[in-house]
PDB file of N, CA and C in Angstrom:
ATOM      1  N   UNK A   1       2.727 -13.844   6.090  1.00  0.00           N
ATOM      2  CA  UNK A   1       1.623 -12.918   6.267  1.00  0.00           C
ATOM      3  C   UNK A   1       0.328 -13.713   6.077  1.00  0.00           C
ATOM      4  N   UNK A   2      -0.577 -13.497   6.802  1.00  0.00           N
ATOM      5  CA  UNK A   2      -1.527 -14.073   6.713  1.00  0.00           C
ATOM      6  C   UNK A   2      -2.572 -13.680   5.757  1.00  0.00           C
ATOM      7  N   UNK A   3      -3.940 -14.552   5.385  1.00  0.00           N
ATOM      8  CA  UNK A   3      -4.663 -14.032   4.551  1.00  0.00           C
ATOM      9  C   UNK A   3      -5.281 -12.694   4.843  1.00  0.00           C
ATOM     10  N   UNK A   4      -5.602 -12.791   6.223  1.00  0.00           N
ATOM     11  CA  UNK A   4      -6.617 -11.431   6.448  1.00  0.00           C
ATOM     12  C   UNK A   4      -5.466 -10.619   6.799  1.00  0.00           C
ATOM     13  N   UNK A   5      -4.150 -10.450   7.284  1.00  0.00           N
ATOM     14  CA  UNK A   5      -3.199  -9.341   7.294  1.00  0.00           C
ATOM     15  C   UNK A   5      -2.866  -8.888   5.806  1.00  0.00           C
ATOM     16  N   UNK A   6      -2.813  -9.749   4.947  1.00  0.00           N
ATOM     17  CA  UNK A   6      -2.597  -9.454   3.875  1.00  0.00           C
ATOM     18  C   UNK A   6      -4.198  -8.922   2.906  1.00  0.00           C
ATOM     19  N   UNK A   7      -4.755  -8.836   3.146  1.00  0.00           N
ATOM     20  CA  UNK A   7      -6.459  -8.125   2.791  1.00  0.00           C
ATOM     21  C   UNK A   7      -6.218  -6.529   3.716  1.00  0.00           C
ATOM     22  N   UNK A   8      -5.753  -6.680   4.637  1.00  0.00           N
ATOM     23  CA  UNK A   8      -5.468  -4.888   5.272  1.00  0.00           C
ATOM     24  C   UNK A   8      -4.306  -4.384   4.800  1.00  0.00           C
ATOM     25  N   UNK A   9      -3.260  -5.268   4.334  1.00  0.00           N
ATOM     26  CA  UNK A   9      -2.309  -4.685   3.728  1.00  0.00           C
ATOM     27  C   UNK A   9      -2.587  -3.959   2.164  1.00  0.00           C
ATOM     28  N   UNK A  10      -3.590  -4.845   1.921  1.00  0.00           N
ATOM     29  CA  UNK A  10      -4.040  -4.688   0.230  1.00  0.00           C
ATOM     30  C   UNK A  10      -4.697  -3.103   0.101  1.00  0.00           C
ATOM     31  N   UNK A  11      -5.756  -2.684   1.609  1.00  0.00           N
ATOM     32  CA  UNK A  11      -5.953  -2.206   1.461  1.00  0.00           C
ATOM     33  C   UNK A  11      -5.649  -0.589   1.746  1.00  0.00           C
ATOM     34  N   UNK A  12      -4.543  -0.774   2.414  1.00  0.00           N
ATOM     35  CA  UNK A  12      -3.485   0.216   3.020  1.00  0.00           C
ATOM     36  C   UNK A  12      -2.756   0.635   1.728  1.00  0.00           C
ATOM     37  N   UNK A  13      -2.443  -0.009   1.005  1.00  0.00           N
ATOM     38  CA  UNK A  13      -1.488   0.228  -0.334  1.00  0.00           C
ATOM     39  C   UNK A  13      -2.791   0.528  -1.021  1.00  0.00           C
ATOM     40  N   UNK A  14      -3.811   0.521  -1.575  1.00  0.00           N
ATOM     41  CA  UNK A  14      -5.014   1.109  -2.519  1.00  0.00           C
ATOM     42  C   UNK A  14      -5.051   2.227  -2.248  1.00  0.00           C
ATOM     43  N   UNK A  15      -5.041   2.734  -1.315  1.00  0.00           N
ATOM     44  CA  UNK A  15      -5.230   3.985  -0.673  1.00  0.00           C
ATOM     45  C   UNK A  15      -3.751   5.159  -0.195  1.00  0.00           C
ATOM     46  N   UNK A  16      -3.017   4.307   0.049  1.00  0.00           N
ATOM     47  CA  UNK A  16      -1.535   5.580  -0.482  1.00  0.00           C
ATOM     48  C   UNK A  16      -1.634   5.404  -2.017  1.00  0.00           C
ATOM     49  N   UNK A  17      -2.184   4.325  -2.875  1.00  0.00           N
ATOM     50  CA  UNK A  17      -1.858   4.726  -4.196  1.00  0.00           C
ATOM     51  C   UNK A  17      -3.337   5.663  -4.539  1.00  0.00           C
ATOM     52  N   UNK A  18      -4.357   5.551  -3.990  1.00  0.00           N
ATOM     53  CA  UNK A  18      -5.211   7.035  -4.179  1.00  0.00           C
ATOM     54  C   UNK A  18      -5.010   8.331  -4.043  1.00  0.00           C
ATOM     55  N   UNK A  19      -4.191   7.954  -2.576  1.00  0.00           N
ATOM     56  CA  UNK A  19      -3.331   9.426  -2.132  1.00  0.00           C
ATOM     57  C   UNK A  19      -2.233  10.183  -2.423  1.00  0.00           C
ATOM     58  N   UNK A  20      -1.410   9.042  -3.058  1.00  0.00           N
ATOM     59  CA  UNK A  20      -0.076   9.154  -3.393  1.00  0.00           C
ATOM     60  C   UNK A  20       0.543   9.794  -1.864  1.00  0.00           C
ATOM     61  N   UNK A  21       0.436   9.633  -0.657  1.00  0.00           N
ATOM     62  CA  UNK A  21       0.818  10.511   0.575  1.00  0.00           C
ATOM     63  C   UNK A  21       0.245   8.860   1.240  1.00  0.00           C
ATOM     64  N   UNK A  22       1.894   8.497   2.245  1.00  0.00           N
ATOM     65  CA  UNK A  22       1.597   7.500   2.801  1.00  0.00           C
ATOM     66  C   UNK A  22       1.144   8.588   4.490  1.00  0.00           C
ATOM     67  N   UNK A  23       1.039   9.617   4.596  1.00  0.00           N
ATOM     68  CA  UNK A  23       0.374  10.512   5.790  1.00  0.00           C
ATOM     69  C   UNK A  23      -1.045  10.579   5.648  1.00  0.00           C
ATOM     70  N   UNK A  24      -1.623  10.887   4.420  1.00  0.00           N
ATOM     71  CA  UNK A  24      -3.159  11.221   4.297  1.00  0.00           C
ATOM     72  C   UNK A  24      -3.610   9.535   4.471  1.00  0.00           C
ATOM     73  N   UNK A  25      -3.150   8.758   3.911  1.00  0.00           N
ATOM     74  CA  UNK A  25      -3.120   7.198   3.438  1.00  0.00           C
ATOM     75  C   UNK A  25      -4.117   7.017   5.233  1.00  0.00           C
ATOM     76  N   UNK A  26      -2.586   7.137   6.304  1.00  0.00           N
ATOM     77  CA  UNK A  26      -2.813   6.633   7.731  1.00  0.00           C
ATOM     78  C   UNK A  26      -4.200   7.476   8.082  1.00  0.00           C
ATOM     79  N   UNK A  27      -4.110   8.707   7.790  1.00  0.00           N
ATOM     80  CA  UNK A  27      -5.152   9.433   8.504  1.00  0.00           C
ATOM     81  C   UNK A  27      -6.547   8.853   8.013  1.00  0.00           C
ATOM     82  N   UNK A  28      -6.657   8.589   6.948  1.00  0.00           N
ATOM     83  CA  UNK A  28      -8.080   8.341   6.591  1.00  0.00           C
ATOM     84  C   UNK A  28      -8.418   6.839   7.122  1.00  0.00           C
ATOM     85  N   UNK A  29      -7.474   5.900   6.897  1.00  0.00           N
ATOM     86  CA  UNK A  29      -7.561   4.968   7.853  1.00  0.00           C
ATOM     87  C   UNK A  29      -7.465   4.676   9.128  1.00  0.00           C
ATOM     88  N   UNK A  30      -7.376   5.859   9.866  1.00  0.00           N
ATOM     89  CA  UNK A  30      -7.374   6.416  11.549  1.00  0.00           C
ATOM     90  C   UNK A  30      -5.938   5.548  12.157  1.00  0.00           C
ATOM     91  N   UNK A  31      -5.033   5.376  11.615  1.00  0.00           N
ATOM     92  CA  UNK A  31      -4.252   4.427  12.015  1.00  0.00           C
ATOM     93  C   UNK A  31      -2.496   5.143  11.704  1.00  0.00           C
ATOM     94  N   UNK A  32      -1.472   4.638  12.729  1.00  0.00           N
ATOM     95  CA  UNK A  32      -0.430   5.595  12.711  1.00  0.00           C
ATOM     96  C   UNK A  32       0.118   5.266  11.341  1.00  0.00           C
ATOM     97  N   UNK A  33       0.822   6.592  11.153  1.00  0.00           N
ATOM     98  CA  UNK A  33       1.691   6.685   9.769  1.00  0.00           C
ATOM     99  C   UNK A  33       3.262   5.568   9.907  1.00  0.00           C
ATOM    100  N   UNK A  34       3.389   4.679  10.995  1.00  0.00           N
ATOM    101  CA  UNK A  34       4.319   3.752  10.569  1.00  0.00           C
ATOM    102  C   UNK A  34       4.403   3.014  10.819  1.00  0.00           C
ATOM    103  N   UNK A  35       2.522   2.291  10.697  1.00  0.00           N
ATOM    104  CA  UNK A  35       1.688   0.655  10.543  1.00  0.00           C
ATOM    105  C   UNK A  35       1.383   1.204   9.224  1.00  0.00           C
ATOM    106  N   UNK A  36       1.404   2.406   8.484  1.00  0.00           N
ATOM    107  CA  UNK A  36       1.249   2.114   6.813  1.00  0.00           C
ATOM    108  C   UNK A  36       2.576   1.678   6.575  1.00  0.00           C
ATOM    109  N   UNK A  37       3.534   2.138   7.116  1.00  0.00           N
ATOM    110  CA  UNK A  37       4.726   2.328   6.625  1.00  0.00           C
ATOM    111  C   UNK A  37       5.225   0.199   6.171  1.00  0.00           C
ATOM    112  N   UNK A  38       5.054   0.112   7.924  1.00  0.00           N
ATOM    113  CA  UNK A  38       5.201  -1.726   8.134  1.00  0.00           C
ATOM    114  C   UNK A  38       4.163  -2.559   7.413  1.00  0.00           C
ATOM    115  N   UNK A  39       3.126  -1.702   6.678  1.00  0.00           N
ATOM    116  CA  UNK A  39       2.470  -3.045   6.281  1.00  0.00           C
ATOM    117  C   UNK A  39       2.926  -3.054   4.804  1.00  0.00           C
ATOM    118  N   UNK A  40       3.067  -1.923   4.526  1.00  0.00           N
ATOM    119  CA  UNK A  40       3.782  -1.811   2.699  1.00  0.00           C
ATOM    120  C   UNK A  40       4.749  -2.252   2.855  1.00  0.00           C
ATOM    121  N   UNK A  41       5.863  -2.399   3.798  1.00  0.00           N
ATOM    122  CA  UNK A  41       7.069  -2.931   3.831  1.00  0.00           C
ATOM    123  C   UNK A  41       6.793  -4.354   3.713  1.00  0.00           C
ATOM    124  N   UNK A  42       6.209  -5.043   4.826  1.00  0.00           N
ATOM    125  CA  UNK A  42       5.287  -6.927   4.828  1.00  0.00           C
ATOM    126  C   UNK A  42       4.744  -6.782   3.570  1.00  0.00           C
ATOM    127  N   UNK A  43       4.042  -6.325   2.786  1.00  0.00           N
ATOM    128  CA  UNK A  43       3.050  -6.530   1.814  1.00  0.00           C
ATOM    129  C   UNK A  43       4.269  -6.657   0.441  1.00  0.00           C
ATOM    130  N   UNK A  44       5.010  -5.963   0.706  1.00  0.00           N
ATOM    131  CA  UNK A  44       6.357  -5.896  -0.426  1.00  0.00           C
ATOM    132  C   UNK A  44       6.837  -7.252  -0.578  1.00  0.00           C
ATOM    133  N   UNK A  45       7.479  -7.588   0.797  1.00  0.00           N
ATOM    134  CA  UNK A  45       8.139  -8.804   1.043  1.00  0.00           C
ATOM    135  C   UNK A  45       7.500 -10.137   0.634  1.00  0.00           C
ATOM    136  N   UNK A  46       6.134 -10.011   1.157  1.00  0.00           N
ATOM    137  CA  UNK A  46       5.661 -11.121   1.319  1.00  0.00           C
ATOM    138  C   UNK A  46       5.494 -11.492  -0.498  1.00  0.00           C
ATOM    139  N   UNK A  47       5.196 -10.396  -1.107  1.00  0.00           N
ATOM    140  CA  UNK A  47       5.066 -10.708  -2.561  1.00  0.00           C
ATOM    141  C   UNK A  47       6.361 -10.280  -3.554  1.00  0.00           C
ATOM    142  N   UNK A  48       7.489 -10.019  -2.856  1.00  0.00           N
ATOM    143  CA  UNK A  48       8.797 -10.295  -3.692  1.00  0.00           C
ATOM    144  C   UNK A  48       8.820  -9.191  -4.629  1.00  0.00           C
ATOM    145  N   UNK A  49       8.067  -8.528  -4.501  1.00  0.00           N
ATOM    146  CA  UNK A  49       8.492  -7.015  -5.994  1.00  0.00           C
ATOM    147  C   UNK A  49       8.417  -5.612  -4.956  1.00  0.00           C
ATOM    148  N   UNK A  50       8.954  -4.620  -5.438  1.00  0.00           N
ATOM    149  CA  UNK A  50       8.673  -3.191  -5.228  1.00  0.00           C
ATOM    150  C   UNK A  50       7.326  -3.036  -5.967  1.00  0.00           C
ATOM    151  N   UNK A  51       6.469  -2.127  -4.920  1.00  0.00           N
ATOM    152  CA  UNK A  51       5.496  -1.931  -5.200  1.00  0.00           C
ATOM    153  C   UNK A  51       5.475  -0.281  -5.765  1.00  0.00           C
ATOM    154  N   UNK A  52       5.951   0.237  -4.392  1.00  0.00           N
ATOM    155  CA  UNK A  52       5.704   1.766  -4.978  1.00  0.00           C
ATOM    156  C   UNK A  52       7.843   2.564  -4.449  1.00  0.00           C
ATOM    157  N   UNK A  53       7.424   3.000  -5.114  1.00  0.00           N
ATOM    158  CA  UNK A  53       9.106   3.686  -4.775  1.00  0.00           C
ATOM    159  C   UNK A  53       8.821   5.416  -3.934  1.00  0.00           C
ATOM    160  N   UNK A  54       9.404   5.032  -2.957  1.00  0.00           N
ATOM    161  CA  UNK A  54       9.564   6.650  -2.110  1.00  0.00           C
ATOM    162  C   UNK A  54      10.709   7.281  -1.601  1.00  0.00           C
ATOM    163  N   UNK A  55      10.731   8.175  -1.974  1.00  0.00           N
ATOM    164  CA  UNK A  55      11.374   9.227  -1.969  1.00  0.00           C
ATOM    165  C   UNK A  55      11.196  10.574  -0.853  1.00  0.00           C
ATOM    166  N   UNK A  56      11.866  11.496  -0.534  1.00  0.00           N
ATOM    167  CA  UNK A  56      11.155  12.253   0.717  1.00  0.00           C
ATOM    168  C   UNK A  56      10.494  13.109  -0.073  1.00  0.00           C
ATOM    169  N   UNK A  57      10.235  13.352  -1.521  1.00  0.00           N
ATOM    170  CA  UNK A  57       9.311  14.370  -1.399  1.00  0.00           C
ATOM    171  C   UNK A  57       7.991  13.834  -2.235  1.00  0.00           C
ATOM    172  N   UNK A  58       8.041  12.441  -2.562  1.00  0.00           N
ATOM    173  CA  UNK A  58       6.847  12.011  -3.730  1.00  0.00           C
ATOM    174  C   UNK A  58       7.158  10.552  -3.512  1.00  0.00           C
ATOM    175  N   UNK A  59       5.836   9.897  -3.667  1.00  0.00           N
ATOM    176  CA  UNK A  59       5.559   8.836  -4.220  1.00  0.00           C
ATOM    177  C   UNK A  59       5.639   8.497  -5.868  1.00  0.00           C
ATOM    178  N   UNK A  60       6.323   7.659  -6.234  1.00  0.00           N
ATOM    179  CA  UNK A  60       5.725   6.734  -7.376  1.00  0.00           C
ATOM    180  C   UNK A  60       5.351   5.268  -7.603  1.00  0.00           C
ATOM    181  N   UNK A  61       4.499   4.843  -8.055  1.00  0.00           N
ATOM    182  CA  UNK A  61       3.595   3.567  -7.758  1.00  0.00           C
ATOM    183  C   UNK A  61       4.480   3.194  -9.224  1.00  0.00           C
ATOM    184  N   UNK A  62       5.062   1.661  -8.930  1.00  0.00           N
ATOM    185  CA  UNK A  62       5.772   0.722 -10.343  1.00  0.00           C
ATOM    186  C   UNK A  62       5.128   0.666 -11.199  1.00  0.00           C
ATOM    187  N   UNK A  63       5.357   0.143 -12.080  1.00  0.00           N
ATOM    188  CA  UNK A  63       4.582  -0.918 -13.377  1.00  0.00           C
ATOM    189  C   UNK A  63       3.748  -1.898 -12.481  1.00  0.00           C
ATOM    190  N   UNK A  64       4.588  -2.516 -11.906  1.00  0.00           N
ATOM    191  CA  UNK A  64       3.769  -3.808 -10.844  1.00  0.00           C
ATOM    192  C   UNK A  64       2.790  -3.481 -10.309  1.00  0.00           C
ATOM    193  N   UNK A  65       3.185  -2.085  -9.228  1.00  0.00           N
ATOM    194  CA  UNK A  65       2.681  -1.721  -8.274  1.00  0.00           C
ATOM    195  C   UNK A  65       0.668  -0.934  -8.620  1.00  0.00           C
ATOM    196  N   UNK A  66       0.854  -0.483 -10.038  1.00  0.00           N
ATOM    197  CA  UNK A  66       0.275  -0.235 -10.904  1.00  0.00           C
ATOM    198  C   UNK A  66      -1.244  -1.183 -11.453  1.00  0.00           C
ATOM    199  N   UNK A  67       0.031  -2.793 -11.801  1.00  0.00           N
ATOM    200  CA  UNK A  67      -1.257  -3.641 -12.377  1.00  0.00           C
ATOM    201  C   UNK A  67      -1.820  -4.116 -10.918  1.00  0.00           C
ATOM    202  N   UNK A  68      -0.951  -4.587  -9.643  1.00  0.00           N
ATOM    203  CA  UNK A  68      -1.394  -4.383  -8.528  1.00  0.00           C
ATOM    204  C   UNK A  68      -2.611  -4.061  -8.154  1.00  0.00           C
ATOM    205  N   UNK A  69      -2.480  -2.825  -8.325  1.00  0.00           N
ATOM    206  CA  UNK A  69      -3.644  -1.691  -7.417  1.00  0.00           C
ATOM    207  C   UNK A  69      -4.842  -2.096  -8.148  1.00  0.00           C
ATOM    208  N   UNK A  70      -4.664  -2.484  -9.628  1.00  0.00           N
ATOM    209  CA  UNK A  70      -6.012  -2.575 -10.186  1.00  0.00           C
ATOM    210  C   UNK A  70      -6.775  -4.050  -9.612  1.00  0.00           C
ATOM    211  N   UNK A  71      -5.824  -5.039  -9.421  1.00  0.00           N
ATOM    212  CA  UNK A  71      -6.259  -5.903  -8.361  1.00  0.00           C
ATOM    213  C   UNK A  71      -6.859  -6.134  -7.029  1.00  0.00           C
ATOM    214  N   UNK A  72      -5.894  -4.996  -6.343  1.00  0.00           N
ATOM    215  CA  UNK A  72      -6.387  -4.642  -5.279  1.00  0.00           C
ATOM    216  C   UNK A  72      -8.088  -4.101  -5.258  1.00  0.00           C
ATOM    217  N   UNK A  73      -8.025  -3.061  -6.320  1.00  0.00           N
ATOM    218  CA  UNK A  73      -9.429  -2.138  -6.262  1.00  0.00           C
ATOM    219  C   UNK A  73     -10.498  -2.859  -6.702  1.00  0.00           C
ATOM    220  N   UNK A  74     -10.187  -3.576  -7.100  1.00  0.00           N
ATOM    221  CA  UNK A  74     -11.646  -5.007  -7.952  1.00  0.00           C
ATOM    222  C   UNK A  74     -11.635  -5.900  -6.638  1.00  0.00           C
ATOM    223  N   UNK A  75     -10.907  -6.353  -5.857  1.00  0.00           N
ATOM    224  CA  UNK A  75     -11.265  -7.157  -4.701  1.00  0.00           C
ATOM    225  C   UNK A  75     -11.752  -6.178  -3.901  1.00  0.00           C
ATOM    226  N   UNK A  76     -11.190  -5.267  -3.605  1.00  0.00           N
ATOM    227  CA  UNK A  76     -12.105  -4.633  -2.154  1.00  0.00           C
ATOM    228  C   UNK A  76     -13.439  -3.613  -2.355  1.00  0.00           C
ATOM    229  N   UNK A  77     -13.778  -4.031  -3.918  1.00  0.00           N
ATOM    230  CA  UNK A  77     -15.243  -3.353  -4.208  1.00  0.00           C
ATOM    231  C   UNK A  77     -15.679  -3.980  -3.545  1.00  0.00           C
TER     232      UNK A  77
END
């Protein structure tokens, strides 16, 4: 994954973890609901942990996925 695929991935996952809804996630980013789906899947891989765990009726964001996001949200201020 590249640097700047991985900076849209960062910021695709900040935002289902705002939403907890990888649907509202795509919509606000005008973009289909399964390029969120593929980039959390790449963004997983590329960094070797579960980020968020889903289920069909809820999201939950890890421990990881957690100290993560706070990473995420300090870079893309």
């Amino acid at each position: 994954m590249s640097p700047l695929d991985q900076l849209g991935a960062m910021a695709v996952f900040a935002r289902i973890v705002e939403t907890l809804s990888y649907t509202q996630a795509a919509a606000s980013l005008g973009v289909a609901k399964s390029s969120v789906s593929k980039d959390i899947a790449r963004l997983e891989a590329s960094l070797g942990v579960v980020l968020l765990r889903r289920t069909t009726r809820r999201i939950e964001v890890t421990e990881i996925g957690r100290a993560y996001y706070t990473y995420c949200a300090r870079l893309l201020a």
